[in-house]
C-alpha atoms as a PDB file:
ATOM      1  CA  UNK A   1      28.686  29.274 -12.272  1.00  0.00           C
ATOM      2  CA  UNK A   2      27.761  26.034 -13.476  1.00  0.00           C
ATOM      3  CA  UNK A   3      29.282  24.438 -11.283  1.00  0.00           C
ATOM      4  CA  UNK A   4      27.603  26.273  -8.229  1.00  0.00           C
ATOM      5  CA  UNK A   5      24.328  25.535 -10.261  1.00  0.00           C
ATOM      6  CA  UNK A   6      24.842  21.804 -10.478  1.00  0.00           C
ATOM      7  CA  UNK A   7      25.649  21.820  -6.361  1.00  0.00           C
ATOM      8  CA  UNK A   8      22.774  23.438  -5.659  1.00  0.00           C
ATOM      9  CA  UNK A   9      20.661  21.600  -7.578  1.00  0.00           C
ATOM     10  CA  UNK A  10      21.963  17.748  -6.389  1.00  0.00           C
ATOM     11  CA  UNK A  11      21.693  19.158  -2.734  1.00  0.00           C
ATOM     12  CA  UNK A  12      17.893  20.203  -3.777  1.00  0.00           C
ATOM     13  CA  UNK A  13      17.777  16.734  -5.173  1.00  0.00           C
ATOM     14  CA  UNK A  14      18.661  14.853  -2.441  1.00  0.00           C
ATOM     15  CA  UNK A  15      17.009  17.043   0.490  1.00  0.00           C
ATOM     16  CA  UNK A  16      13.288  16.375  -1.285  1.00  0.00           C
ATOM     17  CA  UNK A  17      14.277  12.148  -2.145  1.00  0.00           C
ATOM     18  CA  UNK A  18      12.159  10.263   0.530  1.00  0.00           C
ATOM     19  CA  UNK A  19      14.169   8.629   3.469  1.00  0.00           C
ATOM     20  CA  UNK A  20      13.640   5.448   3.705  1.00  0.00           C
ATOM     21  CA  UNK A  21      13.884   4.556   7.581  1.00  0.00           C
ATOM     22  CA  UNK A  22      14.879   1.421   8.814  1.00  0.00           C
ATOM     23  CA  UNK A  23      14.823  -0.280  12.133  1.00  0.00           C
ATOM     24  CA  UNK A  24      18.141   1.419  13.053  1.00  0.00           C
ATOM     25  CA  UNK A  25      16.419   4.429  12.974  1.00  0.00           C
ATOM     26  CA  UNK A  26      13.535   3.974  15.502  1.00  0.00           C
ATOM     27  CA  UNK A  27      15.359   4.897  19.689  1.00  0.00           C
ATOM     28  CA  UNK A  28      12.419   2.485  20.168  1.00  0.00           C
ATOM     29  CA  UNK A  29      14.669  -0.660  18.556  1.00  0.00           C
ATOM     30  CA  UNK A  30      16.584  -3.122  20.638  1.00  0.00           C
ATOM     31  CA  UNK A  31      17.390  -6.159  18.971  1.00  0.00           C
ATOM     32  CA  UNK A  32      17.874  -7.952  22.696  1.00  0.00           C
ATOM     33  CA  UNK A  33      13.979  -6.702  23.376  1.00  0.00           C
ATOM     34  CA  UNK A  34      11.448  -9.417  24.237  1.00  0.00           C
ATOM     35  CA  UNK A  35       8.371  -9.066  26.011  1.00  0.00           C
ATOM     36  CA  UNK A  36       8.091 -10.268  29.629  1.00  0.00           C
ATOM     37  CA  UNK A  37       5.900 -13.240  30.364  1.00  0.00           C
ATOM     38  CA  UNK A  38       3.865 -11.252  33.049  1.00  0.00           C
ATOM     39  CA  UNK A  39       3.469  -8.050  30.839  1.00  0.00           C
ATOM     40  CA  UNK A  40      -0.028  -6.921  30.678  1.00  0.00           C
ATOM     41  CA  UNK A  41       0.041  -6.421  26.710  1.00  0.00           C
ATOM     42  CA  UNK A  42      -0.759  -9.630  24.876  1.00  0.00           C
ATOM     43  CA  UNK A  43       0.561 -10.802  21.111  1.00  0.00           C
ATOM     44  CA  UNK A  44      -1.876 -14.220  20.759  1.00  0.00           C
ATOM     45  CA  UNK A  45      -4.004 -11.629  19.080  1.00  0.00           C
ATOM     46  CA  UNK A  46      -4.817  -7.870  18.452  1.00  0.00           C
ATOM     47  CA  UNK A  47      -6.129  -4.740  19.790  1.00  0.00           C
ATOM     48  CA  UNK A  48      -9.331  -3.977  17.657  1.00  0.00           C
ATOM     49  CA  UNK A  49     -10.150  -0.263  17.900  1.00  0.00           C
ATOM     50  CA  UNK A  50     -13.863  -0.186  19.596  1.00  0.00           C
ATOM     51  CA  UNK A  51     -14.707   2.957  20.746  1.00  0.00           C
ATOM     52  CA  UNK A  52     -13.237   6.845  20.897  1.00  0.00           C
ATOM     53  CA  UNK A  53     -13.783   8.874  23.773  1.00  0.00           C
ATOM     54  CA  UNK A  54     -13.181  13.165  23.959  1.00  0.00           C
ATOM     55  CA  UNK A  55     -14.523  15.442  26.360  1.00  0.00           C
ATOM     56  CA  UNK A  56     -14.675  17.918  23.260  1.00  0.00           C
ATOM     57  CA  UNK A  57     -17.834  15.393  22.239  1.00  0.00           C
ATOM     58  CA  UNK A  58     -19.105  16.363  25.331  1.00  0.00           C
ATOM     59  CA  UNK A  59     -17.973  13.915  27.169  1.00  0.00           C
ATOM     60  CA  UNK A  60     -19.365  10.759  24.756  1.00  0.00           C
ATOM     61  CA  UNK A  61     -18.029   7.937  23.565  1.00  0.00           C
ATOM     62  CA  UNK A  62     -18.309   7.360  19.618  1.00  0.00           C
ATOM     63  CA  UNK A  63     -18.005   3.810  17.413  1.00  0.00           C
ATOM     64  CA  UNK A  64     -14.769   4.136  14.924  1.00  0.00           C
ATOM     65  CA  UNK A  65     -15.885   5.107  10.688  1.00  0.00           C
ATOM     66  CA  UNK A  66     -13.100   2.937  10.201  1.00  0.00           C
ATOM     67  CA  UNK A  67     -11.865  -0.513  11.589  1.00  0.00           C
ATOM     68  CA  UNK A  68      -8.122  -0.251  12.677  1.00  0.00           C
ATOM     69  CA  UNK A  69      -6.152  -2.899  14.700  1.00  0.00           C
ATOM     70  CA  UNK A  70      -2.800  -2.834  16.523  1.00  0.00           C
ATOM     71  CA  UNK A  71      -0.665  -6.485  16.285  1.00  0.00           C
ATOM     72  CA  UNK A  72       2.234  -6.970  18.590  1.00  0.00           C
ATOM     73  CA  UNK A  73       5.329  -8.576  18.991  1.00  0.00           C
ATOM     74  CA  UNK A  74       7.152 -10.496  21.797  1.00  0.00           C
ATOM     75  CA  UNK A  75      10.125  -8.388  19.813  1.00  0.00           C
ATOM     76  CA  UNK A  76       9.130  -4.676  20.369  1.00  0.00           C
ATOM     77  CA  UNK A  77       7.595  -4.085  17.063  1.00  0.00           C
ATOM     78  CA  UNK A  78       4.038  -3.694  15.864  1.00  0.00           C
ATOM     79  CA  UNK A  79       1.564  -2.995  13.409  1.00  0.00           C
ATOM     80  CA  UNK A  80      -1.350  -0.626  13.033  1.00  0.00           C
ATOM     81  CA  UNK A  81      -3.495  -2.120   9.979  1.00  0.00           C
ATOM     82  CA  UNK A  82      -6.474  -0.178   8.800  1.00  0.00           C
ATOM     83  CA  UNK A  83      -9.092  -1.819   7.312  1.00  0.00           C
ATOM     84  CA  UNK A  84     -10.845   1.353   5.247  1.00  0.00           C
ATOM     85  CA  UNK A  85     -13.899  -0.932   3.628  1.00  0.00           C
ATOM     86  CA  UNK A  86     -14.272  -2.998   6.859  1.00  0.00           C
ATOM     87  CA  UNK A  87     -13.834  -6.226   5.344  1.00  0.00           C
ATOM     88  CA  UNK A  88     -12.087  -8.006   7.733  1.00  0.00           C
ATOM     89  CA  UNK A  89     -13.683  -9.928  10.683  1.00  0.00           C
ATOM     90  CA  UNK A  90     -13.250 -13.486  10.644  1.00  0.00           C
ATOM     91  CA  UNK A  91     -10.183 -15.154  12.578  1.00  0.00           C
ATOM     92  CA  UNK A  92      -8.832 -15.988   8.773  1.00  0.00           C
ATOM     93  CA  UNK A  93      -8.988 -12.761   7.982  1.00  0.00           C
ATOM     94  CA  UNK A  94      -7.086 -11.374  10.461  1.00  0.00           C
ATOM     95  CA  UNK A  95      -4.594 -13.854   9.997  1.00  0.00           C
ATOM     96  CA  UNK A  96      -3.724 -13.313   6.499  1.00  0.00           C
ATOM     97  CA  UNK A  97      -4.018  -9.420   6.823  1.00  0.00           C
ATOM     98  CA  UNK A  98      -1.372  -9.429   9.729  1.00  0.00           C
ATOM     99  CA  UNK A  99       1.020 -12.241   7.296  1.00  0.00           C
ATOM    100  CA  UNK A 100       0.592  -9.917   4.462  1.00  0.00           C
ATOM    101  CA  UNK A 101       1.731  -6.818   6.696  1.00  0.00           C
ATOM    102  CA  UNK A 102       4.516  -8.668   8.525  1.00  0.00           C
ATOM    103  CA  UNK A 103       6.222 -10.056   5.277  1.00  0.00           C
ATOM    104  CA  UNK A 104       5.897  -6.544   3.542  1.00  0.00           C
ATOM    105  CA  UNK A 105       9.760  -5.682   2.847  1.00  0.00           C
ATOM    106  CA  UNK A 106       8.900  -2.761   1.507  1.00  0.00           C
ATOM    107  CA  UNK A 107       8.479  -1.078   4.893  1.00  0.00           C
ATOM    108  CA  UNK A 108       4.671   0.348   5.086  1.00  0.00           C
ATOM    109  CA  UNK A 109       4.731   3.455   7.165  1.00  0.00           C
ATOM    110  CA  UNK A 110       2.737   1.697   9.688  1.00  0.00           C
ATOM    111  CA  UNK A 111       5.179  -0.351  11.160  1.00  0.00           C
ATOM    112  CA  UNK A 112       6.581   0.708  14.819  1.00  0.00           C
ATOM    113  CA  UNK A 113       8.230   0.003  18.054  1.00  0.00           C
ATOM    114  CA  UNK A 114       6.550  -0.153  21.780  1.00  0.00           C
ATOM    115  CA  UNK A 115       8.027   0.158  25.154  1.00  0.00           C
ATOM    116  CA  UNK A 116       5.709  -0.837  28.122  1.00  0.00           C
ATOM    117  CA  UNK A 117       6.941   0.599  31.600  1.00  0.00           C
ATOM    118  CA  UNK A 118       4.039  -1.495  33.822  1.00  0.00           C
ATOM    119  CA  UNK A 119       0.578  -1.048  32.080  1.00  0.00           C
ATOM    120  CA  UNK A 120       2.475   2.263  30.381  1.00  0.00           C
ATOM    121  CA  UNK A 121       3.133   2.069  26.617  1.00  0.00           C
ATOM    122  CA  UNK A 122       4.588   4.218  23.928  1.00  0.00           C
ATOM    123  CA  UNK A 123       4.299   3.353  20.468  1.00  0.00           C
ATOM    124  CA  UNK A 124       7.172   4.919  18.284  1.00  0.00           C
ATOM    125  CA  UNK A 125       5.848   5.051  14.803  1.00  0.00           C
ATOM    126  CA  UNK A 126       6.718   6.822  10.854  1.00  0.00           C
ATOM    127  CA  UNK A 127       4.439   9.992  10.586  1.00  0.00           C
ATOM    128  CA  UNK A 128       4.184  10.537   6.925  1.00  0.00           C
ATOM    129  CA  UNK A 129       2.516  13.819   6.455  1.00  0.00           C
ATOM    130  CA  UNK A 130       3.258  17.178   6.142  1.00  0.00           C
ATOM    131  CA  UNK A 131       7.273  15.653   6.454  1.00  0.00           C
ATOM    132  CA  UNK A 132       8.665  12.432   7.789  1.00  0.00           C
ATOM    133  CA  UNK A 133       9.257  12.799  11.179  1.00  0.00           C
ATOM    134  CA  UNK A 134       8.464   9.784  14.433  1.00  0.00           C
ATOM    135  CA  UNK A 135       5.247  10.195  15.977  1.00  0.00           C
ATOM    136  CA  UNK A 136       4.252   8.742  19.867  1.00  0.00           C
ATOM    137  CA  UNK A 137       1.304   7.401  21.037  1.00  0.00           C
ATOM    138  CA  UNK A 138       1.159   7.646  24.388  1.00  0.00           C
ATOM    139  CA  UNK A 139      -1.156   4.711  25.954  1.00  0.00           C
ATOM    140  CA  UNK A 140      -1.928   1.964  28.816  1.00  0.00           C
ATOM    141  CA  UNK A 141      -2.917  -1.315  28.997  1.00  0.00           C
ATOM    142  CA  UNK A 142      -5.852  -2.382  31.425  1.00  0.00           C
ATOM    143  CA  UNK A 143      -8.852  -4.918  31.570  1.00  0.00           C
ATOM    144  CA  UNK A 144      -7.437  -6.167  27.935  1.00  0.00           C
ATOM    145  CA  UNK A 145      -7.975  -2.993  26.410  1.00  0.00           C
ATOM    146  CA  UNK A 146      -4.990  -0.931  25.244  1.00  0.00           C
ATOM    147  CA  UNK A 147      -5.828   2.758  25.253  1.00  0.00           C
ATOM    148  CA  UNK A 148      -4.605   5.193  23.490  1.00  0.00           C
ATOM    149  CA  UNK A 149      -4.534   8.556  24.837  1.00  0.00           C
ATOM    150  CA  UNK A 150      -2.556  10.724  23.099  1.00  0.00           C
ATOM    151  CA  UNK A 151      -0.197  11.397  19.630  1.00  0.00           C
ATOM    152  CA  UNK A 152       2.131  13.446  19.265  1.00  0.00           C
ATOM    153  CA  UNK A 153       5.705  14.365  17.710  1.00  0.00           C
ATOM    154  CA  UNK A 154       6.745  15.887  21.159  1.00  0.00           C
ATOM    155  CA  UNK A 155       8.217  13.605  24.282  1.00  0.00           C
ATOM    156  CA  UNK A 156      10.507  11.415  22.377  1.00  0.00           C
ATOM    157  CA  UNK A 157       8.804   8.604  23.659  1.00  0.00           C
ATOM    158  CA  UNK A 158       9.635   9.375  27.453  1.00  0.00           C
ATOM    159  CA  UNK A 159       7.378   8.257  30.241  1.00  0.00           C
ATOM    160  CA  UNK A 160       6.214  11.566  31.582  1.00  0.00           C
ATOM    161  CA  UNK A 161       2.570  11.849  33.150  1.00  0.00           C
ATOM    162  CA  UNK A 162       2.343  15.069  30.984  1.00  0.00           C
ATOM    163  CA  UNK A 163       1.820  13.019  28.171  1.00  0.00           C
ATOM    164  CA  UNK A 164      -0.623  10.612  29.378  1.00  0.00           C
ATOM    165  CA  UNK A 165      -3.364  12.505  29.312  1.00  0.00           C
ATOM    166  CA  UNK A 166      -7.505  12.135  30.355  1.00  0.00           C
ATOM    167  CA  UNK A 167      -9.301  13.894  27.197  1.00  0.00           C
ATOM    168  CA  UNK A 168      -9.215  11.561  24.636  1.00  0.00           C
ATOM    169  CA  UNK A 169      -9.144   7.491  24.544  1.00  0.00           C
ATOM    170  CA  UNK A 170      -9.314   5.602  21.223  1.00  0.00           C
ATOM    171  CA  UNK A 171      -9.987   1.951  23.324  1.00  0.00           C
ATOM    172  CA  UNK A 172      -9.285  -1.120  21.184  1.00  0.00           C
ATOM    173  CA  UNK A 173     -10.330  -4.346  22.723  1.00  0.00           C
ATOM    174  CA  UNK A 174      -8.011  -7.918  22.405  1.00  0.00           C
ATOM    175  CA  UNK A 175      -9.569 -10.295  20.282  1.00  0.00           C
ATOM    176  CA  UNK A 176      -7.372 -14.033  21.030  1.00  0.00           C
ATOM    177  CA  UNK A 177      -6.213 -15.443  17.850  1.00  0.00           C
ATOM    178  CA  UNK A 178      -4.618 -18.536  17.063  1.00  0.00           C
ATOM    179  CA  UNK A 179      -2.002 -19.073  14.712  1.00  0.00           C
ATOM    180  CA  UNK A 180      -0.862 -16.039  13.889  1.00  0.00           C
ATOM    181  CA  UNK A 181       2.467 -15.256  12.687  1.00  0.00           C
ATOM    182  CA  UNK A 182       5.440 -15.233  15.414  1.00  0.00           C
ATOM    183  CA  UNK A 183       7.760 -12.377  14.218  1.00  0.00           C
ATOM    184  CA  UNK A 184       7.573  -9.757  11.446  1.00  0.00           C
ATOM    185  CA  UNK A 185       9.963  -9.814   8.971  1.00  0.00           C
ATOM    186  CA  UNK A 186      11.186  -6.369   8.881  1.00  0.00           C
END
């Protein structure tokens, strides 16, 4: 019996120990990825998130509570930082937010992986909460705005219309940056 006990209880154990995901993990990773010269999505800056649109608003557009920016790679990975206080809004500042996020090696759970298919893109991301499972945000690039359109667990990151839908847009804006940081290290 104690035997069966001490089973059940490592199995218990190791099904509620956090998973730690690595790059492996993402279908969005490709080691061989870089982005295409002509691509409409830039990384010599980020996507700052200006405005959000939902016909349940009735039909208005709304400025963000919180400042959130995307950075991306010429690798296939990117970052979502959100700035909570809003403190960050010089060129510096940007900078040494997006150094400090690409150097983490702890993993933060903001870290992800884009395809584009023409001004398309699908961000593959970690959603934490209720359980650990990959989220999609389903977007397009136009006018150097990326626009988000919708999130969700379902699609697996495919590039079905069905998921690019027209009643919600969280539009972040690209603000050029110099200097910033080349490749993430994670």
């Amino acid at each position: 019996m104690k035997k069966y006990t001490m089973v059940i209880l490592v199995g218990l154990f190791f099904s509620c120990a956090a998973k730690h995901f690595s790059k492996g993990d993402y279908t969005f990773y490709d080691e061989n990825f870089r982005l295409q010269p002509d691509a409409p999505l830039k990384t010599n800056g980020v996507y700052v998130l200006e405005s959000i649109w939902t016909d349940a608003n009735g039909d208005t557009t709304k400025k963000p509570d919180v400042h959130k920016f995307y950075r991306f790679y010429n690798t296939g990975q990117c970052n979502l930082v959100v700035d909570p206080d809003n403190k960050i809004s010089t060129n510096q500042q940007y900078i040494e937010t997006v150094k400090a996020a690409s150097d983490n090696s702890d993993k933060t759970l903001f870290e992800a992986y884009y395809k584009l298919q023409g001004e398309k893109i699908v961000i593959q991301s970690l959603q934490a909460h209720p359980v650990k499972q990959f989220e999609y945000k389903y977007g397009y690039i136009a006018n150097e705005q990326l626009v988000i359109v919708k999130a969700t667990i379902d699609g697996k990151g495919k590039f079905e219309d069905k998921y690019f839908t027209d009643y919600y847009k969280e539009t972040y804006k690209f603000a050029p940056i110099d200097n910033l940081n080349d490749y993430p290290n994670w």
